[in-house]
Structure formats: C-alpha cells, structure tokens
PDB file of N, CA and C in Angstrom:
ATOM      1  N   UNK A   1     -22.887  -9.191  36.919  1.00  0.00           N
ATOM      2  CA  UNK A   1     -21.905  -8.647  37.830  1.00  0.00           C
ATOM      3  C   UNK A   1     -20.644  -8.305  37.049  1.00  0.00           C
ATOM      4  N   UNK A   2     -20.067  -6.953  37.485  1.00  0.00           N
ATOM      5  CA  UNK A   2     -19.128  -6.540  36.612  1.00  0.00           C
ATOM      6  C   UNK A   2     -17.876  -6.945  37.490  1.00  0.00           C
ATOM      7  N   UNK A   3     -16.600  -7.958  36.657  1.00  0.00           N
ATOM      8  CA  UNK A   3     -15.305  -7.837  36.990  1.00  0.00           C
ATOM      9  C   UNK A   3     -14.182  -6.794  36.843  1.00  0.00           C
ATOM     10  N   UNK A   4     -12.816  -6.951  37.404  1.00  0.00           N
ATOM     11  CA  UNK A   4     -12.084  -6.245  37.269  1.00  0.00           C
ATOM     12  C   UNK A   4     -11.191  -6.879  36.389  1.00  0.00           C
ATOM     13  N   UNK A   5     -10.457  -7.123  35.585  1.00  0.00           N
ATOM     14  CA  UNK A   5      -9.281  -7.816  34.439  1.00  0.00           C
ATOM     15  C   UNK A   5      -8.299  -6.601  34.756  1.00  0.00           C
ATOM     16  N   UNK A   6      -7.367  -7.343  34.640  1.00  0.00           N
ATOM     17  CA  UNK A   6      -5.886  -6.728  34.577  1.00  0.00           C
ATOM     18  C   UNK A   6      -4.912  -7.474  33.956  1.00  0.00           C
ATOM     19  N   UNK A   7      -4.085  -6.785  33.475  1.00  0.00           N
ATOM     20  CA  UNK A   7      -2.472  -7.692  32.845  1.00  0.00           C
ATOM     21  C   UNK A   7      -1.633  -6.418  32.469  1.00  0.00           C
ATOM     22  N   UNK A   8      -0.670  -7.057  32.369  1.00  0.00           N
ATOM     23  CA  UNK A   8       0.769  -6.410  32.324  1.00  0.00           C
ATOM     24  C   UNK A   8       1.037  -6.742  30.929  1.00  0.00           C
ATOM     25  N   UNK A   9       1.322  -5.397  30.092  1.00  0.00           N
ATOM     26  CA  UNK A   9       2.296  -5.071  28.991  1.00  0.00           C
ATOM     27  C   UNK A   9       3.188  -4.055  29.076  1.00  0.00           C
ATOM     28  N   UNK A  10       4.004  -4.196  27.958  1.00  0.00           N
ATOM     29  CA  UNK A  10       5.372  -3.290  27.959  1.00  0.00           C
ATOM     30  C   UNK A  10       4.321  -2.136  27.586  1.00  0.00           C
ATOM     31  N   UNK A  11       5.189  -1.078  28.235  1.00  0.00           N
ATOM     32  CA  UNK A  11       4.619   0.757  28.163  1.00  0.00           C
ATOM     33  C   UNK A  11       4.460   1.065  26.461  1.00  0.00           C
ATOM     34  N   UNK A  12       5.601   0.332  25.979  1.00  0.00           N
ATOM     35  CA  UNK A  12       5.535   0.684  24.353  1.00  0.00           C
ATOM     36  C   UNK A  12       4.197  -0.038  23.455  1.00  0.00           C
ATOM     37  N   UNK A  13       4.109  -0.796  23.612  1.00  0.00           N
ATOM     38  CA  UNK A  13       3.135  -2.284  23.283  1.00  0.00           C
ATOM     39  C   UNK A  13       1.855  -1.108  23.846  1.00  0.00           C
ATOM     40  N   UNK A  14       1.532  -0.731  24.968  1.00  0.00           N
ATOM     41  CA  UNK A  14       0.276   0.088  25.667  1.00  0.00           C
ATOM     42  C   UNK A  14      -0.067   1.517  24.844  1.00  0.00           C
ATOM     43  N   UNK A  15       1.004   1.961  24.518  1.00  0.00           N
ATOM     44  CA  UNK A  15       1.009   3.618  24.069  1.00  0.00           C
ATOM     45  C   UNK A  15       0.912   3.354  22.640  1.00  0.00           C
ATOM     46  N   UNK A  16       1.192   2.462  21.995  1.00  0.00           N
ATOM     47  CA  UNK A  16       1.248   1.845  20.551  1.00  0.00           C
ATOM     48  C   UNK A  16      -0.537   1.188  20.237  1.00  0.00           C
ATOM     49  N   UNK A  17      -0.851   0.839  20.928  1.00  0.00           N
ATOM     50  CA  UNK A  17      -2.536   0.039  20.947  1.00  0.00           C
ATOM     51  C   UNK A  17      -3.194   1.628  21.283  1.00  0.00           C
ATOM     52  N   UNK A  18      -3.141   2.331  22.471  1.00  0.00           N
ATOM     53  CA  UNK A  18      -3.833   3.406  22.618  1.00  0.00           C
ATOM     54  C   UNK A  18      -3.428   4.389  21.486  1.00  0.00           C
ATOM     55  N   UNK A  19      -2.767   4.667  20.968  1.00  0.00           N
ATOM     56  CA  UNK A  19      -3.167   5.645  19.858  1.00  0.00           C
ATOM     57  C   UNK A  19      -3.788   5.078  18.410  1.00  0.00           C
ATOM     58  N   UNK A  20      -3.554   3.610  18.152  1.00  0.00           N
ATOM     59  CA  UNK A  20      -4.425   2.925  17.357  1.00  0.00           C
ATOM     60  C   UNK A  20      -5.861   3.091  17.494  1.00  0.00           C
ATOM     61  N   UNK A  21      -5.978   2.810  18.864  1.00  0.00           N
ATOM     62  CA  UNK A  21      -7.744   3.057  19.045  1.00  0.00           C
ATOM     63  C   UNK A  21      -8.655   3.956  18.986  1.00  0.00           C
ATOM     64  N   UNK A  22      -7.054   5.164  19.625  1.00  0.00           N
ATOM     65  CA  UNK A  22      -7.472   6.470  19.833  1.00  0.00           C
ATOM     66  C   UNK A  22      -8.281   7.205  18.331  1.00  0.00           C
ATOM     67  N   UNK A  23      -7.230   6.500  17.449  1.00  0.00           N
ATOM     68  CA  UNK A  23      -7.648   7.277  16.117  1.00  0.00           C
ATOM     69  C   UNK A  23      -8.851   6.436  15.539  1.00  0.00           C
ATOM     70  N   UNK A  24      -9.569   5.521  16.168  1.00  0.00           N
ATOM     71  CA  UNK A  24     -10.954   5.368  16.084  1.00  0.00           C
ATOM     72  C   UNK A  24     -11.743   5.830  17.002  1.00  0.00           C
ATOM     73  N   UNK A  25     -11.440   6.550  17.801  1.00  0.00           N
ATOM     74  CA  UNK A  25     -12.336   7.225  18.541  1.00  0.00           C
ATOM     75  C   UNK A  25     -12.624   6.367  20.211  1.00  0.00           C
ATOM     76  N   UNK A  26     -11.640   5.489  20.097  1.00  0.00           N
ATOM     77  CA  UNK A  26     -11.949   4.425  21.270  1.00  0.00           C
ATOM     78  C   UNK A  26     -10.897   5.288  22.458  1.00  0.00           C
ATOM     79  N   UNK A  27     -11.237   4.706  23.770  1.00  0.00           N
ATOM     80  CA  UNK A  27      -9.852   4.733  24.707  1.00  0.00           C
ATOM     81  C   UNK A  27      -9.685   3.143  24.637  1.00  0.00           C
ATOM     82  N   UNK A  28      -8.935   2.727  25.636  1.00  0.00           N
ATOM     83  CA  UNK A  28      -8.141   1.359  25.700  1.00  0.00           C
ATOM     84  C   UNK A  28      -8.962   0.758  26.388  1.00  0.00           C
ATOM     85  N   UNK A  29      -9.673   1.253  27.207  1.00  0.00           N
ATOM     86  CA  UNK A  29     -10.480   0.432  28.161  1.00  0.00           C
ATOM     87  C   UNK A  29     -11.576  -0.557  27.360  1.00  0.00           C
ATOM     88  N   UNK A  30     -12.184   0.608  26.378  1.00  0.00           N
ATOM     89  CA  UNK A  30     -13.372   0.182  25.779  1.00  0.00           C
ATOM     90  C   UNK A  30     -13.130  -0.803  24.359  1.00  0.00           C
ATOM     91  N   UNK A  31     -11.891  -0.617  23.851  1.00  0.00           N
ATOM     92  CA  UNK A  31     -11.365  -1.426  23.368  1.00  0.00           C
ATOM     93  C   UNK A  31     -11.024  -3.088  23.749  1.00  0.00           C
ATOM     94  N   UNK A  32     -10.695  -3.086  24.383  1.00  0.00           N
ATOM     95  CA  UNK A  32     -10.699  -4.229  25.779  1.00  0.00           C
ATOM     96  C   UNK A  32     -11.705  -5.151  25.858  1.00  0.00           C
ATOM     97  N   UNK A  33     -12.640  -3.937  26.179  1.00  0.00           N
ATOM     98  CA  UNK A  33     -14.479  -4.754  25.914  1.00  0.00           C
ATOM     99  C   UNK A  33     -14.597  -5.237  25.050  1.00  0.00           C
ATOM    100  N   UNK A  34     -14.350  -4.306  23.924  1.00  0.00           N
ATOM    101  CA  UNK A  34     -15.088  -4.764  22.992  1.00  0.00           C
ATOM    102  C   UNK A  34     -14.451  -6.294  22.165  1.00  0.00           C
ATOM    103  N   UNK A  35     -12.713  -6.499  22.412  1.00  0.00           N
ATOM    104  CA  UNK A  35     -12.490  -7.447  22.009  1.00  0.00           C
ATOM    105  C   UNK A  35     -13.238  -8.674  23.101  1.00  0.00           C
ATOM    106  N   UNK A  36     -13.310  -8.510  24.329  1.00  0.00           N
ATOM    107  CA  UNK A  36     -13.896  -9.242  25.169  1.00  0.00           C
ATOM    108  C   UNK A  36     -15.359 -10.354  24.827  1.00  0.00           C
ATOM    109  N   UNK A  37     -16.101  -9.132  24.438  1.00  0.00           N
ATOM    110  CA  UNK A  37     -17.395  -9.386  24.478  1.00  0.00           C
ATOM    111  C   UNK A  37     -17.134 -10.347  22.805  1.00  0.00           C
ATOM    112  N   UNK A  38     -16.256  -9.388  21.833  1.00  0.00           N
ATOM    113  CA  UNK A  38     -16.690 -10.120  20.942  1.00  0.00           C
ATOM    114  C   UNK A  38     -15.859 -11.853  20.583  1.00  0.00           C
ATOM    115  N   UNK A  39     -14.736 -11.941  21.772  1.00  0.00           N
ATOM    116  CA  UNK A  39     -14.035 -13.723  21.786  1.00  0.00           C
ATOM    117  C   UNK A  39     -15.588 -14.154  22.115  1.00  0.00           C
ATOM    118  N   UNK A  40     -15.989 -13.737  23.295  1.00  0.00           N
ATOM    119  CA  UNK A  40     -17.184 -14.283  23.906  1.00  0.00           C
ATOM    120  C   UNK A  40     -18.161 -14.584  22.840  1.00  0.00           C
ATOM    121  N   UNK A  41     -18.617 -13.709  22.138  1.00  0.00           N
ATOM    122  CA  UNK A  41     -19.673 -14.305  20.925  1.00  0.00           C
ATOM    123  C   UNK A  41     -19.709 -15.784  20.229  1.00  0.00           C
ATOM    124  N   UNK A  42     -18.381 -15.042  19.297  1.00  0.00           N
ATOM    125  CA  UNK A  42     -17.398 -15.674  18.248  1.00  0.00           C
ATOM    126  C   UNK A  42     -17.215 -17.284  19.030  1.00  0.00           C
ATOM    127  N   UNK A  43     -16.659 -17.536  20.464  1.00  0.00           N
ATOM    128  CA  UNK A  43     -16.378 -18.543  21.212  1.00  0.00           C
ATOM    129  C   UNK A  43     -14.750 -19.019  20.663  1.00  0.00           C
ATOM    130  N   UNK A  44     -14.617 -17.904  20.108  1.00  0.00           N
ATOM    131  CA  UNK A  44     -13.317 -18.037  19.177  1.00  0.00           C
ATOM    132  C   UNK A  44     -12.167 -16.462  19.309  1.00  0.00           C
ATOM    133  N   UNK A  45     -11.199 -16.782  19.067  1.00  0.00           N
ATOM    134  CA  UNK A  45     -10.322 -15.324  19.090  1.00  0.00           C
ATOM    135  C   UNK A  45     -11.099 -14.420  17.894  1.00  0.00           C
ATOM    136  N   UNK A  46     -11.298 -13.151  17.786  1.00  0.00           N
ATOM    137  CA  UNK A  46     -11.490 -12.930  16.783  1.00  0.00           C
ATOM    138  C   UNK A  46     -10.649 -12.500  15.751  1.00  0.00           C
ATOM    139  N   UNK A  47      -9.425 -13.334  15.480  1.00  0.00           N
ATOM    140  CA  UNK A  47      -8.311 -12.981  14.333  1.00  0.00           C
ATOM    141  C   UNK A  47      -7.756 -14.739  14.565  1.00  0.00           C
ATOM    142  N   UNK A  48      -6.929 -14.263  13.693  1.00  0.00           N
ATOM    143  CA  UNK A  48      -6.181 -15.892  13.146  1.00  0.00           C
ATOM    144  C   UNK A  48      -4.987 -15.305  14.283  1.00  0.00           C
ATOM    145  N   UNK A  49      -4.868 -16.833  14.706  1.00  0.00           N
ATOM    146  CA  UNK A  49      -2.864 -17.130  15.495  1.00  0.00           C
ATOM    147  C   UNK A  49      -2.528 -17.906  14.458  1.00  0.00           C
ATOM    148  N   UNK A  50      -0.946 -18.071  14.373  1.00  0.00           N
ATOM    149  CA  UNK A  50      -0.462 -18.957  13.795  1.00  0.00           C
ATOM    150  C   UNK A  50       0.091 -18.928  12.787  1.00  0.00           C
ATOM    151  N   UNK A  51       0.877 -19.428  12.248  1.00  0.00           N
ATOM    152  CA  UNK A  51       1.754 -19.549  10.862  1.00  0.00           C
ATOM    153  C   UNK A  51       1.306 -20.170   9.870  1.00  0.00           C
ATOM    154  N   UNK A  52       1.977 -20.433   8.669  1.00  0.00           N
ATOM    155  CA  UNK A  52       1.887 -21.484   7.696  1.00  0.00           C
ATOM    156  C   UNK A  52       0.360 -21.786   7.238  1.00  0.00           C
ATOM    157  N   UNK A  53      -0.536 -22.787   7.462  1.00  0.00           N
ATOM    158  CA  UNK A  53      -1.576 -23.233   6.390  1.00  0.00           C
ATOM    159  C   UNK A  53      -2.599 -22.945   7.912  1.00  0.00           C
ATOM    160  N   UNK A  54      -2.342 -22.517   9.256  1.00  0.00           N
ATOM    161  CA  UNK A  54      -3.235 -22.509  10.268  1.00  0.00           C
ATOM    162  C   UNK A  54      -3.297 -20.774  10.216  1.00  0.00           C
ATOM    163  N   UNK A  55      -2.630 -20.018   9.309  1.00  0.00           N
ATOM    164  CA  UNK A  55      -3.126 -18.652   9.226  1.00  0.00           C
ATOM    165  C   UNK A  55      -4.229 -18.659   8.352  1.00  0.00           C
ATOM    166  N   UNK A  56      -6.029 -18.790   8.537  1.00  0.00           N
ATOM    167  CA  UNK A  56      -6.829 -18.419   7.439  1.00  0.00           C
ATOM    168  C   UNK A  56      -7.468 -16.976   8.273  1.00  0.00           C
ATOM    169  N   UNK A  57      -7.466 -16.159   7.544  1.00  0.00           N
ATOM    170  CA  UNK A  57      -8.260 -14.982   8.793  1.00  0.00           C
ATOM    171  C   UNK A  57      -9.878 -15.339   8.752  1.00  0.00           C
ATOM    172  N   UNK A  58     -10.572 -15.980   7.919  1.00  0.00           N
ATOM    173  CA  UNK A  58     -12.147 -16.153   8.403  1.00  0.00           C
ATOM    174  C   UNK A  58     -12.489 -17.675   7.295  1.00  0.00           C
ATOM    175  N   UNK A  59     -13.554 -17.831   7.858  1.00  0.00           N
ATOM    176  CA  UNK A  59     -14.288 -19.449   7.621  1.00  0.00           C
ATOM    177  C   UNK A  59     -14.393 -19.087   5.770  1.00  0.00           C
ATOM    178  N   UNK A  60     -14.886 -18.118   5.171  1.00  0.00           N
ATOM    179  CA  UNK A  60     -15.244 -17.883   3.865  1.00  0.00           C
ATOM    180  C   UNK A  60     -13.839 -18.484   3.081  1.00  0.00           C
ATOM    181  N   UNK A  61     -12.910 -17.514   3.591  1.00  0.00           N
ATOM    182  CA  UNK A  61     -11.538 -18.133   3.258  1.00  0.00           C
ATOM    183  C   UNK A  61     -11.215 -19.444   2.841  1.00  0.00           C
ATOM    184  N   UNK A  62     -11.088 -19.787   4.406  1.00  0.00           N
ATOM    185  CA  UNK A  62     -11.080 -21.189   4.890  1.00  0.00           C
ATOM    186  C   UNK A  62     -12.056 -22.212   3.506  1.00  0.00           C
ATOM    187  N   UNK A  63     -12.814 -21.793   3.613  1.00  0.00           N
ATOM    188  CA  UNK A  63     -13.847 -22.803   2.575  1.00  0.00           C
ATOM    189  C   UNK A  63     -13.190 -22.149   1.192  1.00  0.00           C
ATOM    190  N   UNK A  64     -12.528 -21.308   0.447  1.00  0.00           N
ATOM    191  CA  UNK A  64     -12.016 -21.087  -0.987  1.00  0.00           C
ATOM    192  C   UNK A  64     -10.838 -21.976  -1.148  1.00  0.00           C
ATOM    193  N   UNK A  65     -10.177 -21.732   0.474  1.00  0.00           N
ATOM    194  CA  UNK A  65      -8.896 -22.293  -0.073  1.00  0.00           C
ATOM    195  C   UNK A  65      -8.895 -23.866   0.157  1.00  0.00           C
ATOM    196  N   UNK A  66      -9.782 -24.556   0.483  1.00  0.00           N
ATOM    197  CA  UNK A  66     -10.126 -26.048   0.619  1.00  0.00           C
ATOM    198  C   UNK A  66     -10.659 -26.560  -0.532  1.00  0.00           C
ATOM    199  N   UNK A  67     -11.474 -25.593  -1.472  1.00  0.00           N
ATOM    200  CA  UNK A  67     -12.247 -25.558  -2.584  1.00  0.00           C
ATOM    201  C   UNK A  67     -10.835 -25.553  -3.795  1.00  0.00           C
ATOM    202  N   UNK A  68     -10.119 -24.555  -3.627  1.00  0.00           N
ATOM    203  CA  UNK A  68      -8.771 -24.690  -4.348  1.00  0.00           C
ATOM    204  C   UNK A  68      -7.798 -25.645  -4.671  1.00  0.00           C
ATOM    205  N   UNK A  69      -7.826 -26.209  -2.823  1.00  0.00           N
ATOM    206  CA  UNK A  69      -6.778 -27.732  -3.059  1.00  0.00           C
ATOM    207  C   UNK A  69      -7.216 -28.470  -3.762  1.00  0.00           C
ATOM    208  N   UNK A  70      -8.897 -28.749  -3.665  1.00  0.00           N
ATOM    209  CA  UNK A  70      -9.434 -30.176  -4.021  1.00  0.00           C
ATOM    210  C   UNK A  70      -9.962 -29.957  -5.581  1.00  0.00           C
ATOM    211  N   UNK A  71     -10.067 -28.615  -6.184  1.00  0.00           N
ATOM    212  CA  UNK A  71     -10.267 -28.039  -7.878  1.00  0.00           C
ATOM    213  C   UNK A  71     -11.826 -27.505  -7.720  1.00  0.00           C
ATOM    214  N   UNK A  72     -12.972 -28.325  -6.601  1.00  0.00           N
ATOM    215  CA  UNK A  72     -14.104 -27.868  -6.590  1.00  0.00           C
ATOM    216  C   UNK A  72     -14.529 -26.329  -6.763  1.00  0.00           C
ATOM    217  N   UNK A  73     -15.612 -26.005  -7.008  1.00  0.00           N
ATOM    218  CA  UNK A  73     -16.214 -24.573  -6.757  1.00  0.00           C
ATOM    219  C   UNK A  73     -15.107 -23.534  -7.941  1.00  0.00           C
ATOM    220  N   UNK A  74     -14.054 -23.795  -9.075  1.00  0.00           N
ATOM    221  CA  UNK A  74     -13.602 -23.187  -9.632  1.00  0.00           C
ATOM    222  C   UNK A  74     -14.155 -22.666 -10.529  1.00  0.00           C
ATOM    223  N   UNK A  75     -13.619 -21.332 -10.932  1.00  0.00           N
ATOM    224  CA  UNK A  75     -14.243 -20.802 -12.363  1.00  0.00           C
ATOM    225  C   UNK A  75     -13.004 -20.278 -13.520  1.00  0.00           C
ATOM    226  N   UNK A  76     -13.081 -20.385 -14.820  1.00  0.00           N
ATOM    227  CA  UNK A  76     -12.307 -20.485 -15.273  1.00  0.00           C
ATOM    228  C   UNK A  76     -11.849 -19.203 -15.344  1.00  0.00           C
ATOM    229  N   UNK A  77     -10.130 -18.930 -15.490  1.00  0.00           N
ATOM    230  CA  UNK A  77      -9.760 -18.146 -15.332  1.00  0.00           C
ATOM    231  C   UNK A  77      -9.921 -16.490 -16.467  1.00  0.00           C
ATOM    232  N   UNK A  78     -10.073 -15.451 -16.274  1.00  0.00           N
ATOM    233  CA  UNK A  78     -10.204 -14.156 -17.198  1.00  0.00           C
ATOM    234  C   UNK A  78      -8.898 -13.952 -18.612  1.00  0.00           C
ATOM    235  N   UNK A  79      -9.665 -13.649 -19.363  1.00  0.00           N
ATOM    236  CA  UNK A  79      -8.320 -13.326 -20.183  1.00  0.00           C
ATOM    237  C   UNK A  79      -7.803 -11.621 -19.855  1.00  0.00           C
ATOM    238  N   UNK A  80      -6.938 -11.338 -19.784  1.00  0.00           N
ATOM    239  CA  UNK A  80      -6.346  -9.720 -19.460  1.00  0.00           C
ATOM    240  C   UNK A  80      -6.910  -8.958 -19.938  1.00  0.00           C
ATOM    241  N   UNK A  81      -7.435  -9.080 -21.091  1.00  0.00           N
ATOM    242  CA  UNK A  81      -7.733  -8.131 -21.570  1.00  0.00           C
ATOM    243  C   UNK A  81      -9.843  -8.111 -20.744  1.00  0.00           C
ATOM    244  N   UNK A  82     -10.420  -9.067 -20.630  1.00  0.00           N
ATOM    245  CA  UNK A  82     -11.205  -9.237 -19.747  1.00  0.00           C
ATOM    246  C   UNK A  82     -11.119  -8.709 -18.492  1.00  0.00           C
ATOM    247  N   UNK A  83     -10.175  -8.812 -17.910  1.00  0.00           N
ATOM    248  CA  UNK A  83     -10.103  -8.370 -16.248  1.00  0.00           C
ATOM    249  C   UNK A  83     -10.026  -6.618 -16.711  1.00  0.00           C
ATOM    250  N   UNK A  84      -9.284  -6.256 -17.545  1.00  0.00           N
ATOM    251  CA  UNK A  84      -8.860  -4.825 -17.785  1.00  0.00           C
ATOM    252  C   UNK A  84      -9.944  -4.361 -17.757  1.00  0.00           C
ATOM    253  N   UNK A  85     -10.670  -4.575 -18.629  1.00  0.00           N
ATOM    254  CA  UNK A  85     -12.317  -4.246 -19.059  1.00  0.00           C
ATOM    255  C   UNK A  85     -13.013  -3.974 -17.406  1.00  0.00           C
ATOM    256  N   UNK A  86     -13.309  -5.000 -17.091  1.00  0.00           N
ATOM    257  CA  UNK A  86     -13.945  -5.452 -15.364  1.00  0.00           C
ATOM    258  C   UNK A  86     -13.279  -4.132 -15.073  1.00  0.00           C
ATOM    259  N   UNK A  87     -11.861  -3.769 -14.188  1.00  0.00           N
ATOM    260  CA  UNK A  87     -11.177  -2.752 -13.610  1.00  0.00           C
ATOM    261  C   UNK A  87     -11.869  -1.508 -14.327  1.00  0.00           C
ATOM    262  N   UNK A  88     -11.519  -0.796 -15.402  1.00  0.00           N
ATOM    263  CA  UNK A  88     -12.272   0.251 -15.654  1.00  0.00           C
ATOM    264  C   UNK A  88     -13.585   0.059 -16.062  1.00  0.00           C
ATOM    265  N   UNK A  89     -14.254  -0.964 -15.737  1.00  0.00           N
ATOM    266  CA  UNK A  89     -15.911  -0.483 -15.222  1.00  0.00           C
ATOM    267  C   UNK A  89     -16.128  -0.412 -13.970  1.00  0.00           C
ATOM    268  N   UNK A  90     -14.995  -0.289 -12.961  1.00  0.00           N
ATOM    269  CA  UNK A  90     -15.244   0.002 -11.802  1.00  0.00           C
ATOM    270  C   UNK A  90     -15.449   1.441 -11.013  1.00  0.00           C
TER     271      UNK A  90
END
C-alpha cells in the first residue's frame, strides 16, 4: 500500500535539492524514494550525521581508521620518489 509523506522546507533549501537532482536526471519526488527505500535497506541513514570522530562516511573507513589508532593492518610507508613512479603509471 502506497503512502502519502510530506514535510516542510525553506523554498531555497527545495529549489537548491531540485536542480541537484535535476542535473541527474531525477525530479524531487523520485529522489525522495529513492533516499527512502534506500534508509530502509541500509536500516541506517545513508550518509554520516555528526561531527568530530562520529563523522566516518562508510564501515570500510570506519575499519582503516580503527586499524590506524591501534597500528594493526599497516603497510609501510612509499618513498616519493616511489609514489611518483605509481602516479605516472597511472
């Protein structure tokens, strides 16, 4: 069974999201859904809230930078002239 959802934003905040979407090819409505359906998946927001050490944007993250505090899962660092190399074989 299909509901109706509604809420109130500022006109600027509305016209600012609809031409974001627009230039993916979305209208606002379907945008809507689609964040809908996908909290619903996820069972989670699908973006980070929050400040400070509760901003990680995804779990992969989340697990490097836990791996970081504690020294686990490290690899030793490139010499410059190494990374340079890496970059123009890209």
């Amino acid at each position: 069974m299909n509901v109706q959802v509604s809420t109130r934003v500022d006109s600027d905040i509305r016209d600012a999201a609809v031409r974001a979407v627009e230039a993916d090819g979305l209208d606002l409505s379907t945008a809507i859904r689609m964040f809908i359906k996908r909290t619903a998946d996820l069972g989670t927001l699908p973006f980070s809230v929050g400040v400070g050490e509760s901003l990680v944007p995804n779990a992969g993250l989340a697990v490097a930078v836990a791996d970081a505090k504690s020294g686990t899962n490290m690899t030793d660092a490139m010499s410059i002239d190494d990374a340079m190399g890496h970059l123009e074989r890209l």
